[in-house]
PDB file of N, CA and C in Angstrom:
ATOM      1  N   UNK A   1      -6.369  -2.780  -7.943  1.00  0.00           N
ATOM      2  CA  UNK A   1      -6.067  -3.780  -6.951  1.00  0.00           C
ATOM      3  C   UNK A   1      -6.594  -3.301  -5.599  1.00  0.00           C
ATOM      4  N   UNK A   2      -6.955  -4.186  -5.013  1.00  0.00           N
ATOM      5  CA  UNK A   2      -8.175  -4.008  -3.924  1.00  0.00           C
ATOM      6  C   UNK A   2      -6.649  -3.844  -2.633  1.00  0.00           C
ATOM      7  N   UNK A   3      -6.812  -3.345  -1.277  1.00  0.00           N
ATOM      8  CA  UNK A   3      -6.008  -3.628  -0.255  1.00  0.00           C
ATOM      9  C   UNK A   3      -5.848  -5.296  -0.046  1.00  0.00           C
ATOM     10  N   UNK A   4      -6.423  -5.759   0.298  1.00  0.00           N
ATOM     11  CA  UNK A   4      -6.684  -7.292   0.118  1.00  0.00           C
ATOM     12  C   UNK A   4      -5.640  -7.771  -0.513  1.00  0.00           C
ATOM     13  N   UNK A   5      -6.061  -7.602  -2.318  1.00  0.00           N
ATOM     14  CA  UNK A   5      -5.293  -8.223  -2.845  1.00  0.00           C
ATOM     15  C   UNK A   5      -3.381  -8.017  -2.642  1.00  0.00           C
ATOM     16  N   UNK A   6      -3.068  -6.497  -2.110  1.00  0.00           N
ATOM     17  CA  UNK A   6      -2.076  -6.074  -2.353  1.00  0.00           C
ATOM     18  C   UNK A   6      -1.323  -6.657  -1.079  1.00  0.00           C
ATOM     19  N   UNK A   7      -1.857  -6.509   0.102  1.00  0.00           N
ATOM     20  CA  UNK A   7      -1.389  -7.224   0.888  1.00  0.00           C
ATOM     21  C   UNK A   7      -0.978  -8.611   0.323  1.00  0.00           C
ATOM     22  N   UNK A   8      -1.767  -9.522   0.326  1.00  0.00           N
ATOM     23  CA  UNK A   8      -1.870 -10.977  -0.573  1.00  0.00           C
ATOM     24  C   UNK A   8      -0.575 -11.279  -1.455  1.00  0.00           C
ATOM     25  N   UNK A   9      -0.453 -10.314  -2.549  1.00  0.00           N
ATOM     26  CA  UNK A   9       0.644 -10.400  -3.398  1.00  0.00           C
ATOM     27  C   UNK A   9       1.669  -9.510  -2.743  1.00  0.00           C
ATOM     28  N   UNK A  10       2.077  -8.720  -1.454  1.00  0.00           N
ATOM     29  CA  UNK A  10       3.238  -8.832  -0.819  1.00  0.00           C
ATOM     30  C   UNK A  10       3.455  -9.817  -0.462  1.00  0.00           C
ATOM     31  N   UNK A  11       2.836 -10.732   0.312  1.00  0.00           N
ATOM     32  CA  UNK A  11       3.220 -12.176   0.834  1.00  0.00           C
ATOM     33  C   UNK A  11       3.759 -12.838   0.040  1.00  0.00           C
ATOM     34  N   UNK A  12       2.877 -13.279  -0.868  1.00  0.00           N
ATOM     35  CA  UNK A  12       3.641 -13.863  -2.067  1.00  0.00           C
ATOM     36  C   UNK A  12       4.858 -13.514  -2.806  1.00  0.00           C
ATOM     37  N   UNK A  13       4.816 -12.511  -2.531  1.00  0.00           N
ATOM     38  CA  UNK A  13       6.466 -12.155  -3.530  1.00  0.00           C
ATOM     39  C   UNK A  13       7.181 -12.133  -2.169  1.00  0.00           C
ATOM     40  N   UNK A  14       7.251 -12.356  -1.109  1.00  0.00           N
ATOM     41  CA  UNK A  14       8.366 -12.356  -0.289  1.00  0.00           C
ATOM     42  C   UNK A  14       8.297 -13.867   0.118  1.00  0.00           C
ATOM     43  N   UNK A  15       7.544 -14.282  -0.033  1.00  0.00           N
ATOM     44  CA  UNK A  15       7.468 -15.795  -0.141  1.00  0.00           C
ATOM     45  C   UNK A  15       8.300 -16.487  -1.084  1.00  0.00           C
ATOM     46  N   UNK A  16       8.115 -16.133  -2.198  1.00  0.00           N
ATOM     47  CA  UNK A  16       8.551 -16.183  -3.689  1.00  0.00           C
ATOM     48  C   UNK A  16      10.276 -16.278  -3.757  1.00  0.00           C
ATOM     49  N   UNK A  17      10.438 -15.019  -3.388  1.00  0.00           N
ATOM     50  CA  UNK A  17      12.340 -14.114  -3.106  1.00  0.00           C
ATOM     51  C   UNK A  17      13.016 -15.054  -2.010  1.00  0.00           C
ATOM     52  N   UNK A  18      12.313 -15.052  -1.129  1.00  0.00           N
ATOM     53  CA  UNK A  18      12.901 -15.889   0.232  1.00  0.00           C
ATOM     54  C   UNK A  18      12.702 -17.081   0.561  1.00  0.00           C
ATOM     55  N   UNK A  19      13.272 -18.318  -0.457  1.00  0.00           N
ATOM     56  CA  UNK A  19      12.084 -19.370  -0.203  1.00  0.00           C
ATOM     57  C   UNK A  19      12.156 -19.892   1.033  1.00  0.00           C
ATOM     58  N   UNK A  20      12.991 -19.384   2.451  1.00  0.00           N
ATOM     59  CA  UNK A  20      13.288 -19.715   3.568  1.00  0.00           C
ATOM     60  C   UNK A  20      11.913 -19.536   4.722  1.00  0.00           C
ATOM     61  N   UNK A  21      11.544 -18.562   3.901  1.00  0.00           N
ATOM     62  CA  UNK A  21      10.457 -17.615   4.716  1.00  0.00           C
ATOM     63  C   UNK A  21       9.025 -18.154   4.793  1.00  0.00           C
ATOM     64  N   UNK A  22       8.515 -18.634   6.181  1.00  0.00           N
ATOM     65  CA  UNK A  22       7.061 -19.234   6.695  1.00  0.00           C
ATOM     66  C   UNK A  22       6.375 -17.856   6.161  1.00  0.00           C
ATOM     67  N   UNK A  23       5.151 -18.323   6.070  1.00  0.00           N
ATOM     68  CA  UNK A  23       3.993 -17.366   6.350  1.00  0.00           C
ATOM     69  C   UNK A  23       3.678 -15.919   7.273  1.00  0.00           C
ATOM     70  N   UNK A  24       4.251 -16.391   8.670  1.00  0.00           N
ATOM     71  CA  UNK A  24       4.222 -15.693   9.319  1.00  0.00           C
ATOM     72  C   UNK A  24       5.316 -14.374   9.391  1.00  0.00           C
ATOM     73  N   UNK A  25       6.738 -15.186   9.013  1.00  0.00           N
ATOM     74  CA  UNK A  25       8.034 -14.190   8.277  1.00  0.00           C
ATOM     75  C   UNK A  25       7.837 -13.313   7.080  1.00  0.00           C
ATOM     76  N   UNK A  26       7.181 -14.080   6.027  1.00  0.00           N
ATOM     77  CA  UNK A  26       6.360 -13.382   4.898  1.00  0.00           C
ATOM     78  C   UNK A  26       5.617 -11.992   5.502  1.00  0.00           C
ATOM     79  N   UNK A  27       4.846 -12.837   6.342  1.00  0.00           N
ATOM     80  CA  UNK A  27       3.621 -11.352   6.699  1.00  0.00           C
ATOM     81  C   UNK A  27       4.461 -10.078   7.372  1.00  0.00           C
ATOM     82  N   UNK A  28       5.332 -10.671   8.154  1.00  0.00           N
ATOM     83  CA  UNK A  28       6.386  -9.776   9.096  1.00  0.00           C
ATOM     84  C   UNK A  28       6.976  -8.718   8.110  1.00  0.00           C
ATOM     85  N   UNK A  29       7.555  -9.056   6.910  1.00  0.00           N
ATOM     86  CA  UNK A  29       8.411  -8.518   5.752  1.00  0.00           C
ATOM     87  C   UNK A  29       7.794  -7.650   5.301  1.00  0.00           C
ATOM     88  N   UNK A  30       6.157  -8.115   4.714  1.00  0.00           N
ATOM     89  CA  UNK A  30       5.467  -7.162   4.026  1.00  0.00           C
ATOM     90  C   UNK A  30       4.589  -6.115   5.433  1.00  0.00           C
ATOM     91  N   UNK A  31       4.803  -5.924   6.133  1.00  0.00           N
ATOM     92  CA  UNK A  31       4.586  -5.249   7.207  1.00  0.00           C
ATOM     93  C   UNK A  31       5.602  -4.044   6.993  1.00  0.00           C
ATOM     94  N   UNK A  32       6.973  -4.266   7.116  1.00  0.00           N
ATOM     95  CA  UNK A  32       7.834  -3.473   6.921  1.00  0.00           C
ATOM     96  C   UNK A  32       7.910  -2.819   5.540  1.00  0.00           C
ATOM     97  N   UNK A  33       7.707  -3.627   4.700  1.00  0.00           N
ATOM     98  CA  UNK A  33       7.648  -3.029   3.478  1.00  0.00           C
ATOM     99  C   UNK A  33       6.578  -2.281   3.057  1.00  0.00           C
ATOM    100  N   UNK A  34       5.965  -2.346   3.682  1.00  0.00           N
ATOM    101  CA  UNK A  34       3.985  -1.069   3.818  1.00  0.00           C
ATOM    102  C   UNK A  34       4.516  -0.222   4.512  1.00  0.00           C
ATOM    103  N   UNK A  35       5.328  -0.068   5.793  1.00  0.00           N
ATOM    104  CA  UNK A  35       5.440   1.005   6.829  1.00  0.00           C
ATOM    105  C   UNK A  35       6.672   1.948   5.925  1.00  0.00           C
ATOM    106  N   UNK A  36       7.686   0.992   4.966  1.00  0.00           N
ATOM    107  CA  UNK A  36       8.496   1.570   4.686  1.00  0.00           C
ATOM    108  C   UNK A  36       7.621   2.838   3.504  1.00  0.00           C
ATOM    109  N   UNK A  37       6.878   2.116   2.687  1.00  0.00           N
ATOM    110  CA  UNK A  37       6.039   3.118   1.874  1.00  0.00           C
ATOM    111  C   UNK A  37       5.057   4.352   1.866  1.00  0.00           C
ATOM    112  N   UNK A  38       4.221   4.090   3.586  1.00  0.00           N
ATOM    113  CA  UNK A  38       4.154   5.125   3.659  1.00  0.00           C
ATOM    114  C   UNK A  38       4.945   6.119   3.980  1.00  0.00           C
ATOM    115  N   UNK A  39       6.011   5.769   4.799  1.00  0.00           N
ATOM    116  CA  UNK A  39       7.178   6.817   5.211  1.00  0.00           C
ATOM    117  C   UNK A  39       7.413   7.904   4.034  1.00  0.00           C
ATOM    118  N   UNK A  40       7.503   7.358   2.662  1.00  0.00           N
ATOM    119  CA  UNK A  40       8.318   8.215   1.369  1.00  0.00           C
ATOM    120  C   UNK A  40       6.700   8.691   1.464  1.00  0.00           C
ATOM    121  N   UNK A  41       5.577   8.932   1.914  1.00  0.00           N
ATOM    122  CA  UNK A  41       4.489   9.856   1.172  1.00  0.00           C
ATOM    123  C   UNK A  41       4.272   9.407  -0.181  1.00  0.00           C
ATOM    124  N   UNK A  42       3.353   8.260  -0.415  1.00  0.00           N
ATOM    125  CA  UNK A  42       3.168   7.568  -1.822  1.00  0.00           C
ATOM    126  C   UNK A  42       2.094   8.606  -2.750  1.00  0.00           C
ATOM    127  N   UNK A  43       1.729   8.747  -3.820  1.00  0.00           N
ATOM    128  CA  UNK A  43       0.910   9.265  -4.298  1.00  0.00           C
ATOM    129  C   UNK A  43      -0.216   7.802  -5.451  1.00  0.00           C
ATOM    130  N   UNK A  44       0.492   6.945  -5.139  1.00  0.00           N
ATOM    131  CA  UNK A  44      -0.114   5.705  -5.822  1.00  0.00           C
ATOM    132  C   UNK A  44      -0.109   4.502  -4.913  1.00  0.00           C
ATOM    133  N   UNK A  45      -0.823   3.938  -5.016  1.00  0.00           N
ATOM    134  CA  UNK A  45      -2.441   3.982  -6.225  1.00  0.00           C
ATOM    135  C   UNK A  45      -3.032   5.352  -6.385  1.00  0.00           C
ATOM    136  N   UNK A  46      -3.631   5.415  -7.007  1.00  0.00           N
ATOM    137  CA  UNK A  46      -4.767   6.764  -6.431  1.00  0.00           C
ATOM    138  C   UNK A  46      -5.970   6.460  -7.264  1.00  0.00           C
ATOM    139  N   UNK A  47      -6.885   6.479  -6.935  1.00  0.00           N
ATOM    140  CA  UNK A  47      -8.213   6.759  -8.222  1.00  0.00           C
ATOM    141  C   UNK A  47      -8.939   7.945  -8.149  1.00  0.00           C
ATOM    142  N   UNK A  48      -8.118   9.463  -7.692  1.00  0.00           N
ATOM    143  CA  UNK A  48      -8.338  10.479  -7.437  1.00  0.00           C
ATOM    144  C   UNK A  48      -8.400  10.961  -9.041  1.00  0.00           C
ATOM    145  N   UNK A  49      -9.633  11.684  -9.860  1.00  0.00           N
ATOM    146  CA  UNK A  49      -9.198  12.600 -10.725  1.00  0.00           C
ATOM    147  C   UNK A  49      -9.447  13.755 -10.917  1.00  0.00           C
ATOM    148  N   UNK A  50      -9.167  14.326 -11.676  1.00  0.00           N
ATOM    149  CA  UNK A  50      -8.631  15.682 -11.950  1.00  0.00           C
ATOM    150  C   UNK A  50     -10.508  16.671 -10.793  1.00  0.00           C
ATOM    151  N   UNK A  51     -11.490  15.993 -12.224  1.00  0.00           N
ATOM    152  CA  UNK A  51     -12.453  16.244 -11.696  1.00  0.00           C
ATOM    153  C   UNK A  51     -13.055  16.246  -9.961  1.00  0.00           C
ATOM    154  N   UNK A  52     -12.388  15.242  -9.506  1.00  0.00           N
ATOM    155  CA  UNK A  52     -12.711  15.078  -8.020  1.00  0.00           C
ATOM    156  C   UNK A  52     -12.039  15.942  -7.014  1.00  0.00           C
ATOM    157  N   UNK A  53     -11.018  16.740  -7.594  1.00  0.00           N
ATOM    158  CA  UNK A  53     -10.520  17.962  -6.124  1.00  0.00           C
ATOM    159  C   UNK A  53     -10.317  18.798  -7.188  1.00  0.00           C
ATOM    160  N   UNK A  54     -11.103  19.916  -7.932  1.00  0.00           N
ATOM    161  CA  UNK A  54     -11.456  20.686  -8.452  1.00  0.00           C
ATOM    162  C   UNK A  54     -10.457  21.412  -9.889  1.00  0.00           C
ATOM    163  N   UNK A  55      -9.725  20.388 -10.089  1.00  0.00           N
ATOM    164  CA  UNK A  55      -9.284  20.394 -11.545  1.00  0.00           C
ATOM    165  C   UNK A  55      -7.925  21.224 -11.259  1.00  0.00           C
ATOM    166  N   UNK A  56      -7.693  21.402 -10.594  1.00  0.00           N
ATOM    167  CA  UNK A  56      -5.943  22.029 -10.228  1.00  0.00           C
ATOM    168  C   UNK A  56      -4.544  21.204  -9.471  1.00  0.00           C
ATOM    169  N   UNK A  57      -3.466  21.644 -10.342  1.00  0.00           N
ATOM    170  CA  UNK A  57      -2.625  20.434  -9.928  1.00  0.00           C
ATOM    171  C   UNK A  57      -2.517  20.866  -8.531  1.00  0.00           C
ATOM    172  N   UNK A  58      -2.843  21.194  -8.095  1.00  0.00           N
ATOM    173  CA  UNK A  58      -2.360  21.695  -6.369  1.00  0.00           C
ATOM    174  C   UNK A  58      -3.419  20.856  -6.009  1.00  0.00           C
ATOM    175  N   UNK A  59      -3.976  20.776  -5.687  1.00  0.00           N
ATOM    176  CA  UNK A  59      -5.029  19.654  -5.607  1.00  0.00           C
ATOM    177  C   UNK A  59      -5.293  18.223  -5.655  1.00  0.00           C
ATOM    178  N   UNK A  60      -4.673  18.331  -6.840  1.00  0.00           N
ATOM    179  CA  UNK A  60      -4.945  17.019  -7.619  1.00  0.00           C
ATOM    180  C   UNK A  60      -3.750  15.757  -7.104  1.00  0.00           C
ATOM    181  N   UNK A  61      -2.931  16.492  -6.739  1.00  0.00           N
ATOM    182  CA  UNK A  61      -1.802  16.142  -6.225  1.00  0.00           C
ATOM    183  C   UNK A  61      -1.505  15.718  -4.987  1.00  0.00           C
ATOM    184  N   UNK A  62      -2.290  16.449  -3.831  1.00  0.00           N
ATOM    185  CA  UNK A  62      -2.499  16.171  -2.375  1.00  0.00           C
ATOM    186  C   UNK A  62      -3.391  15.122  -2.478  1.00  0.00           C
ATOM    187  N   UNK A  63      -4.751  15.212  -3.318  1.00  0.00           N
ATOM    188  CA  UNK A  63      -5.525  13.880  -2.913  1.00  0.00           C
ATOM    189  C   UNK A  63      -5.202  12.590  -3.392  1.00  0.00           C
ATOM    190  N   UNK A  64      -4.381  12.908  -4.501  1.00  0.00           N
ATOM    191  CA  UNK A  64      -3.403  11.480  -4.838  1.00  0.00           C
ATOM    192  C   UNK A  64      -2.571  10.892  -3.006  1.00  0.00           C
ATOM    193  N   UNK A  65      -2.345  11.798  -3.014  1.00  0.00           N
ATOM    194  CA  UNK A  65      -1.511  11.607  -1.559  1.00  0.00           C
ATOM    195  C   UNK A  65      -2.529  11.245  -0.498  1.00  0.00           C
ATOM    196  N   UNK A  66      -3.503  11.983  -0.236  1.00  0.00           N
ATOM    197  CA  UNK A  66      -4.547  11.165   0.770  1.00  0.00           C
ATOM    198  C   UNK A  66      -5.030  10.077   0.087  1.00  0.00           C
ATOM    199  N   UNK A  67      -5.609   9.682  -1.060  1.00  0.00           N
ATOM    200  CA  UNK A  67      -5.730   8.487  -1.182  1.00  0.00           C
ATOM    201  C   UNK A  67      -4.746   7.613  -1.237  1.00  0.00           C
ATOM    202  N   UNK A  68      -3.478   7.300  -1.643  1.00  0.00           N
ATOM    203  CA  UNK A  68      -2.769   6.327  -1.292  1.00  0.00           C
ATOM    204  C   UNK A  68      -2.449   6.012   0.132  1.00  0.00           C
ATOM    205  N   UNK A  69      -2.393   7.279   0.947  1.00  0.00           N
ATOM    206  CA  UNK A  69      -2.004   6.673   2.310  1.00  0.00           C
ATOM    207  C   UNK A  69      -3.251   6.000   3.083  1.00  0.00           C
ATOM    208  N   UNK A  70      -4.369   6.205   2.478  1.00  0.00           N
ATOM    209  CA  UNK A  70      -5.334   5.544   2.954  1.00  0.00           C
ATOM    210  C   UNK A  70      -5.108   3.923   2.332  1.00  0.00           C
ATOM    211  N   UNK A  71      -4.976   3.865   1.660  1.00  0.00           N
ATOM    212  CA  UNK A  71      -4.541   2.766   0.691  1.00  0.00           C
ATOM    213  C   UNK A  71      -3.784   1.608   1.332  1.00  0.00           C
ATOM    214  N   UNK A  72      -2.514   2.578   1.659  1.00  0.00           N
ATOM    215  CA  UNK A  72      -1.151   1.581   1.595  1.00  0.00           C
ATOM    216  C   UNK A  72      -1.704   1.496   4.076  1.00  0.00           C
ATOM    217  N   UNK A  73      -2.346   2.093   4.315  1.00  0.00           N
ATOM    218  CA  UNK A  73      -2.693   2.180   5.864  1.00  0.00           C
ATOM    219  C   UNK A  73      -4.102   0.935   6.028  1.00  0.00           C
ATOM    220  N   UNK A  74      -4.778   0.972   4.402  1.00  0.00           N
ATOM    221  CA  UNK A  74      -5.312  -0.850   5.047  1.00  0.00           C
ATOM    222  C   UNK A  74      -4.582  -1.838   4.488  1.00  0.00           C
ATOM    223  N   UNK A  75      -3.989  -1.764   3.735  1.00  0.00           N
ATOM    224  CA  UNK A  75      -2.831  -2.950   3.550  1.00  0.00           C
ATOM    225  C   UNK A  75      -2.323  -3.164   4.565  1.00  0.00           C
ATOM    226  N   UNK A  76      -1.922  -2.134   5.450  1.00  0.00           N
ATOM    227  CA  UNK A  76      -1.141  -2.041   6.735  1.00  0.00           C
ATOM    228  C   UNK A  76      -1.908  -3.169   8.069  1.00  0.00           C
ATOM    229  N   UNK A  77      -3.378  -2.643   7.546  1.00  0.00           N
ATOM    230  CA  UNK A  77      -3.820  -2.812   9.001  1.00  0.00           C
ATOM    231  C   UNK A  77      -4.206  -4.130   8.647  1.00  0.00           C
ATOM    232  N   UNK A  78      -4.475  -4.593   7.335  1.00  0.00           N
ATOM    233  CA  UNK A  78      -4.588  -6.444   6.952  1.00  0.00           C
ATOM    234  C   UNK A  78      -3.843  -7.265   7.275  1.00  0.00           C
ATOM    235  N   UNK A  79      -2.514  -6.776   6.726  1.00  0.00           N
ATOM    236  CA  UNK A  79      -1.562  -7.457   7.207  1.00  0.00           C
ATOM    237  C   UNK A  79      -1.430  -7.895   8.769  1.00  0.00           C
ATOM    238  N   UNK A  80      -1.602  -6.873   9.829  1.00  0.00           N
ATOM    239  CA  UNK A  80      -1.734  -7.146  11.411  1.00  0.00           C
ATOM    240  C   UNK A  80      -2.265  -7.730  11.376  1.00  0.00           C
ATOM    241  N   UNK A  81      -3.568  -8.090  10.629  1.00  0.00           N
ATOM    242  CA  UNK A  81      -4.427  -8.582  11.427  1.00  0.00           C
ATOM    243  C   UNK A  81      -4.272  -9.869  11.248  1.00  0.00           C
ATOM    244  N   UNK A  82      -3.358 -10.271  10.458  1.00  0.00           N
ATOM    245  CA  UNK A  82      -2.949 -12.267   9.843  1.00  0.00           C
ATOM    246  C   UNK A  82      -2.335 -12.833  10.759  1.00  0.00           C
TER     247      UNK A  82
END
C-alpha cells in the first residue's frame, strides 16, 4: 500500500465509524491517528529485507524502523496537505 492509498483508507474508515464526520473532520482524525503511530516507533510497513542492511537482526530491525517512519511521515504530510 502506497502512502496515498493509506492516507485515503484512514479517511475512509473514520468516515465509515463516525458517520457524523465531514471530510475535513475525517482528515483531522486520521492526522491524529498517523501522529499517534509514529509516537509508538512503528516497524511496519517495511519492505526492508534481511539482504538490504546486511543480514543481522540488529539491523534488520532498525531499518524496519526507518522505513516505516518514513512511511507513516508521508501519510502524515498527505494528509496536511488535504
Amino acid at each position: 500500500m502506497t502512502p496515498n492509498e493509506k492516507a485515503a483508507q484512514l479517511i475512509v474508515d473514520n468516515q465509515l465509524k463516525i458517520k457524523s464526520l465531514d471530510y475535513k473532520e475525517a482528515v483531522a482524525c486520521a492526522i491524529v491517528t498517523v501522529e499517534e503511530i509514529i509516537k509508538t516507533e512503528p516497524r511496519y510497513p517495511s519492505n526492508v529485507d534481511w539482504d538490504d542492511c546486511g543480514a543481522t537482526h540488529q539491523y534488520y530491525y532498525e531499518s524496519q524502523r526507518e522505513e516505516a517512519l518514513i512511511f507513516w511521515n508521508q501519510v502524515k504530510q498527505i494528509l496536511e496537505r488535504l
